[in-house]
C-alpha atoms as a PDB file:
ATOM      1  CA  UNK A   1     104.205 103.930 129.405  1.00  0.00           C
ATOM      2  CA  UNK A   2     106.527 100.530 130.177  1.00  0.00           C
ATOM      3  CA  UNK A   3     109.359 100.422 132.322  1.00  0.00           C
ATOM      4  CA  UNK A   4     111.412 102.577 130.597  1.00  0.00           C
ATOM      5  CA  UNK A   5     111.235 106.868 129.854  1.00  0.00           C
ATOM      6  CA  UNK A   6     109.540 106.242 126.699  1.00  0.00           C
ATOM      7  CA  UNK A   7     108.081 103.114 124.774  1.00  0.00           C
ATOM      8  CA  UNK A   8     108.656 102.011 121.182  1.00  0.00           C
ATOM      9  CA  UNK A   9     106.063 103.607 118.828  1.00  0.00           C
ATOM     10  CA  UNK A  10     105.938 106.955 120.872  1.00  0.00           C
ATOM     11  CA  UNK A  11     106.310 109.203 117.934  1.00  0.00           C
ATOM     12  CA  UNK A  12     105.659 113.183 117.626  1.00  0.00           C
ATOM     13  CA  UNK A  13     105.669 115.172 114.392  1.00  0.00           C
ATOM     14  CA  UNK A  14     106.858 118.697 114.262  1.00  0.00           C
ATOM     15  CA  UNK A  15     106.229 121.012 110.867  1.00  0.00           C
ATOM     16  CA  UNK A  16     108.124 123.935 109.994  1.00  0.00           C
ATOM     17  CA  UNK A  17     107.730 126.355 106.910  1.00  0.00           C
ATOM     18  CA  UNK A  18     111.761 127.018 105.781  1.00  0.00           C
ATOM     19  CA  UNK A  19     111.824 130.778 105.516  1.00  0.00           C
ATOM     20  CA  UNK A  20     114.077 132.852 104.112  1.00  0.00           C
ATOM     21  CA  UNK A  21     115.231 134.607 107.346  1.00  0.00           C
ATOM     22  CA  UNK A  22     115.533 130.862 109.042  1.00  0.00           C
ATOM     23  CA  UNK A  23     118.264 129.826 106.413  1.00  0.00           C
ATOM     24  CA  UNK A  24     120.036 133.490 106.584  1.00  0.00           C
ATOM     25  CA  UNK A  25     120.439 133.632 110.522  1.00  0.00           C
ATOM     26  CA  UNK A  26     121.423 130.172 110.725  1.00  0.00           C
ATOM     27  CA  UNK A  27     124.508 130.831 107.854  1.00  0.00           C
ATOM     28  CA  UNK A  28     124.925 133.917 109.848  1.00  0.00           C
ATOM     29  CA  UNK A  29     125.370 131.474 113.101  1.00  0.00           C
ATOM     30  CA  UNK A  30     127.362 128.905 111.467  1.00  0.00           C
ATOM     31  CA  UNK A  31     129.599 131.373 109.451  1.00  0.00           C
ATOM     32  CA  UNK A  32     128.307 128.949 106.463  1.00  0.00           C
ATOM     33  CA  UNK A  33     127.453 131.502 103.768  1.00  0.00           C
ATOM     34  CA  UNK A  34     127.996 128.777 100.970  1.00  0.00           C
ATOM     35  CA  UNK A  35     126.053 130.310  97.600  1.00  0.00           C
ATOM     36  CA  UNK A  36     123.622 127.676  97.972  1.00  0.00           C
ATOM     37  CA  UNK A  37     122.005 128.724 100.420  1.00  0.00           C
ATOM     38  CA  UNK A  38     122.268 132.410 100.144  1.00  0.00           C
ATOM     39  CA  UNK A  39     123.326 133.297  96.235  1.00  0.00           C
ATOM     40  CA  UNK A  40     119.753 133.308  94.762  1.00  0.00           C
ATOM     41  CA  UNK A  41     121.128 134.423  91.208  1.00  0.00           C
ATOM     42  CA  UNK A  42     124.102 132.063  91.501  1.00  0.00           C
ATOM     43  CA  UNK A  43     121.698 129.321  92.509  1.00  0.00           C
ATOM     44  CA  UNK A  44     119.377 130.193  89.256  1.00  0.00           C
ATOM     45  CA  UNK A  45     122.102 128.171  86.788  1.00  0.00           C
ATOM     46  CA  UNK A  46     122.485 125.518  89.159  1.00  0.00           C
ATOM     47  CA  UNK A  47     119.983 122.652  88.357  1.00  0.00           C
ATOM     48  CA  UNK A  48     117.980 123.362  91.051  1.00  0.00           C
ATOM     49  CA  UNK A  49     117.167 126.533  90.180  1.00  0.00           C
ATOM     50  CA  UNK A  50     116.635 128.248  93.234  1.00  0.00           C
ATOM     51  CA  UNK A  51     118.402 128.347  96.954  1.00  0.00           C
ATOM     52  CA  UNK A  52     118.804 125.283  99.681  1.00  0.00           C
ATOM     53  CA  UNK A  53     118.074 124.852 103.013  1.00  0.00           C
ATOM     54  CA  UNK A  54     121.392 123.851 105.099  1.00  0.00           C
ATOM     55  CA  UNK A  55     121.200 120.307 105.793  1.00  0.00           C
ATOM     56  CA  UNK A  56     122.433 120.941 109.169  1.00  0.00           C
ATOM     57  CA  UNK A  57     119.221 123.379 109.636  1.00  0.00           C
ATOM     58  CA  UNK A  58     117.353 120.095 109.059  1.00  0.00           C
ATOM     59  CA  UNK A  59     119.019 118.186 111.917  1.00  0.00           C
ATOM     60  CA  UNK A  60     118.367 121.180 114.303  1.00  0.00           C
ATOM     61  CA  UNK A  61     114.731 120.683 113.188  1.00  0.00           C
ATOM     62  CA  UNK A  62     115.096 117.094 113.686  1.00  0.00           C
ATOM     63  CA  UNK A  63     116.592 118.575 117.433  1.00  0.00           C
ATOM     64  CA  UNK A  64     113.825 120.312 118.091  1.00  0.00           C
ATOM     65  CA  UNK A  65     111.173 116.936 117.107  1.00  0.00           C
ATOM     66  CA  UNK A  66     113.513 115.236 120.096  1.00  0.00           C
ATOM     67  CA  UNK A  67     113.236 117.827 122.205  1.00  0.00           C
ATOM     68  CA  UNK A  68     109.078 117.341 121.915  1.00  0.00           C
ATOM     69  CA  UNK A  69     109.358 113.322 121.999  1.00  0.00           C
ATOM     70  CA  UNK A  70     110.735 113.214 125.489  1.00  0.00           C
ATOM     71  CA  UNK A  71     109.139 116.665 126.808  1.00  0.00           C
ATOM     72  CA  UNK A  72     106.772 114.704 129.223  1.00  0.00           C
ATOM     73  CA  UNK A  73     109.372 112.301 130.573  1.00  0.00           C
ATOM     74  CA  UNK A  74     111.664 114.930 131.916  1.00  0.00           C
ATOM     75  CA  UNK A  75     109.307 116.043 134.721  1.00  0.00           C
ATOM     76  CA  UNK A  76     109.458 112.740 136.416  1.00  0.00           C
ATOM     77  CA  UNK A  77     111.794 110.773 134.527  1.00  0.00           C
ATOM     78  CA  UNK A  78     114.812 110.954 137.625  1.00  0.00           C
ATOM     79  CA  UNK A  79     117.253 110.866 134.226  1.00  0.00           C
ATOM     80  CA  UNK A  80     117.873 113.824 131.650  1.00  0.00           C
ATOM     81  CA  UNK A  81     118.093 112.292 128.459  1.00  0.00           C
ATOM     82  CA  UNK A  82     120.826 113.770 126.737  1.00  0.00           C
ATOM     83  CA  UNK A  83     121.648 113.333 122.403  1.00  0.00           C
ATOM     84  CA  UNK A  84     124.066 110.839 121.656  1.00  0.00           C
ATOM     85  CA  UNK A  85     124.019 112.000 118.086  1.00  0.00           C
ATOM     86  CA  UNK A  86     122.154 111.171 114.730  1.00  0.00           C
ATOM     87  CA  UNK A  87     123.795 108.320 112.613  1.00  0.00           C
ATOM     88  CA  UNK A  88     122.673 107.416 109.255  1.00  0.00           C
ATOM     89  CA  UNK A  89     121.679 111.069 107.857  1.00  0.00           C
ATOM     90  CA  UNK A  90     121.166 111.404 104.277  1.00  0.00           C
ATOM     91  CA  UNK A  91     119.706 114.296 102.669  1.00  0.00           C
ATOM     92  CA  UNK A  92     117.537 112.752  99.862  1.00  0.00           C
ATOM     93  CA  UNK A  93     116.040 115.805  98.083  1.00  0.00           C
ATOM     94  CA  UNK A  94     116.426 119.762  98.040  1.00  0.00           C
ATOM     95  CA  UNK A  95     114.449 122.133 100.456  1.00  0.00           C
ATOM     96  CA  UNK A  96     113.392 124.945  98.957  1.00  0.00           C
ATOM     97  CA  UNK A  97     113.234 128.749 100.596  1.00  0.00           C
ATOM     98  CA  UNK A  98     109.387 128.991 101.123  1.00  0.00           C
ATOM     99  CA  UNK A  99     109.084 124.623 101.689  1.00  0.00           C
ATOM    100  CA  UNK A 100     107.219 123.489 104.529  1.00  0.00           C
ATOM    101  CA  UNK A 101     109.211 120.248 106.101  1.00  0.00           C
ATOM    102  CA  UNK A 102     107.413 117.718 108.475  1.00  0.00           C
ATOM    103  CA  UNK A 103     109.782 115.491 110.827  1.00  0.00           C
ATOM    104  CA  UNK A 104     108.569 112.546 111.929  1.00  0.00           C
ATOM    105  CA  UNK A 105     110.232 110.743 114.835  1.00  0.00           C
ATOM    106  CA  UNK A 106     109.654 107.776 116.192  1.00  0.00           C
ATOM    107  CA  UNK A 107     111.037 106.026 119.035  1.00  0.00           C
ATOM    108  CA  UNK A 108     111.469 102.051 117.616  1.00  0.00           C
ATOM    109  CA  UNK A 109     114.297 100.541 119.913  1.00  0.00           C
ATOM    110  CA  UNK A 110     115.343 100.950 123.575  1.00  0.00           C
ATOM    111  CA  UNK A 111     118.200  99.717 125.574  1.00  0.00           C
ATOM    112  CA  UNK A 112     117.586  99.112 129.220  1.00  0.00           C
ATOM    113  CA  UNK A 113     120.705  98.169 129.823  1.00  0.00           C
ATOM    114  CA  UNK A 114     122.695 101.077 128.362  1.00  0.00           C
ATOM    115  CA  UNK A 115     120.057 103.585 128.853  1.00  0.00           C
ATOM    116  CA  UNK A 116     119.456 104.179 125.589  1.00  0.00           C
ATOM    117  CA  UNK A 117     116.587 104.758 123.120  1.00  0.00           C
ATOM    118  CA  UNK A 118     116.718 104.874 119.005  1.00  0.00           C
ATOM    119  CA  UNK A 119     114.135 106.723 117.043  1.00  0.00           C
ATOM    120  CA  UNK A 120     113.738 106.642 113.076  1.00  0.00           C
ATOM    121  CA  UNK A 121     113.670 110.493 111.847  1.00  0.00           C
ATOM    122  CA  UNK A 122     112.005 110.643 108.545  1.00  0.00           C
ATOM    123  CA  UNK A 123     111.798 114.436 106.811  1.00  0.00           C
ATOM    124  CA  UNK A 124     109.303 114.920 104.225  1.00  0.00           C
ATOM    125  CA  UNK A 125     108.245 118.158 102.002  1.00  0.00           C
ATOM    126  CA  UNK A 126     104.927 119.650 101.487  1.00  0.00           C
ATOM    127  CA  UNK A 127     104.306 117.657  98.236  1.00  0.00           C
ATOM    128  CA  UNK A 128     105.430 114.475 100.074  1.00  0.00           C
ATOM    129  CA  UNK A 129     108.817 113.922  99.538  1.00  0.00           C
ATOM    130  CA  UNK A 130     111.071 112.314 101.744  1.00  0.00           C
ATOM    131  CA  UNK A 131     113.873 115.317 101.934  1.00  0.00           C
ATOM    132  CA  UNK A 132     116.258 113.734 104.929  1.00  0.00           C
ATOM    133  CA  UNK A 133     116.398 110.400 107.210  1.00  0.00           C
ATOM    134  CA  UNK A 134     118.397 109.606 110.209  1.00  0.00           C
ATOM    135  CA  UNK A 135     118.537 107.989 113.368  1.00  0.00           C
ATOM    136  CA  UNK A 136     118.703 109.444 116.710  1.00  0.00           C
ATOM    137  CA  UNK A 137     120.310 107.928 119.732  1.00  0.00           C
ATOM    138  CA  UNK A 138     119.320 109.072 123.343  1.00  0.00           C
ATOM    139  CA  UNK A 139     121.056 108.033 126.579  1.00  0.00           C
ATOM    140  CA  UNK A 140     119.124 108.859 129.719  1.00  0.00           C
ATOM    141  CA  UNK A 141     121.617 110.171 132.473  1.00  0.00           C
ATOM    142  CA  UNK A 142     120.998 109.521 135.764  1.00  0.00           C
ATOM    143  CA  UNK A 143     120.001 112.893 137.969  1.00  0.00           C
ATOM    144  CA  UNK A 144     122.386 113.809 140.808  1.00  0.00           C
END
């Protein structure tokens, strides 16, 4: 490791199979019961033929590949990082009830300075299909 928390390159990967009950308790959080996501029959004449994932249940998975990047640096770190937020999400393709979604992030800038540190987020499917991008912005807060 450099001088800084983490180092550009660091990268985890975190895989996730998109069950049914993940996309019904997190409508059920989020009050989102859109018919995408839970109206199988209504979801049949739609052209993609079957129900969605929430794209928001994709950045929580993209949360939780964060959460794993920086796991080792909180111990003796003597700063929490804490999210900044995500910019430049797009959600390129569908994920399917039953898909099994790999996110790949990888730390590729750092701010001393600011106390920052960028990672590219890249979500792909099962068959190989990028589903989602973003970026992810960290600041690392000092510890009282």
């Amino acid at each position: 490791m450099g001088s800084f928390h983490v180092d550009i390159g660091d990268s985890v990967s975190f895989s996730k199979t998109v069950g049914e009950s993940d996309v019904y308790l997190f409508a059920g959080i989020t009050g989102d019961l859109a018919p995408n996501h839970v109206d199988e029959e209504y979801m049949k004449r739609s052209s993609y033929g079957s129900r969605i994932a929430h794209g928001a249940l994709l950045i929580g998975y993209m949360s939780t590949a964060s959460s794993m990047a920086i796991a080792d640096s909180r111990s003796s770190a003597g700063e929490t990082p804490v999210s900044l937020g995500y910019d430049r999400i797009r959600f390129l393709a569908p994920v399917f009830l039953g898909d099994t979604i790999t996110v790949q992030y990888e730390i590729v800038g750092i701010d001393e300075q600011r106390r920052r540190s960028v990672a590219d987020i890249r979500v792909t499917s099962q068959s190989g299909t990028l589903v989602a991008v973003a970026q992810h912005i960290l600041k690392w807060v000092a510890n009282s």
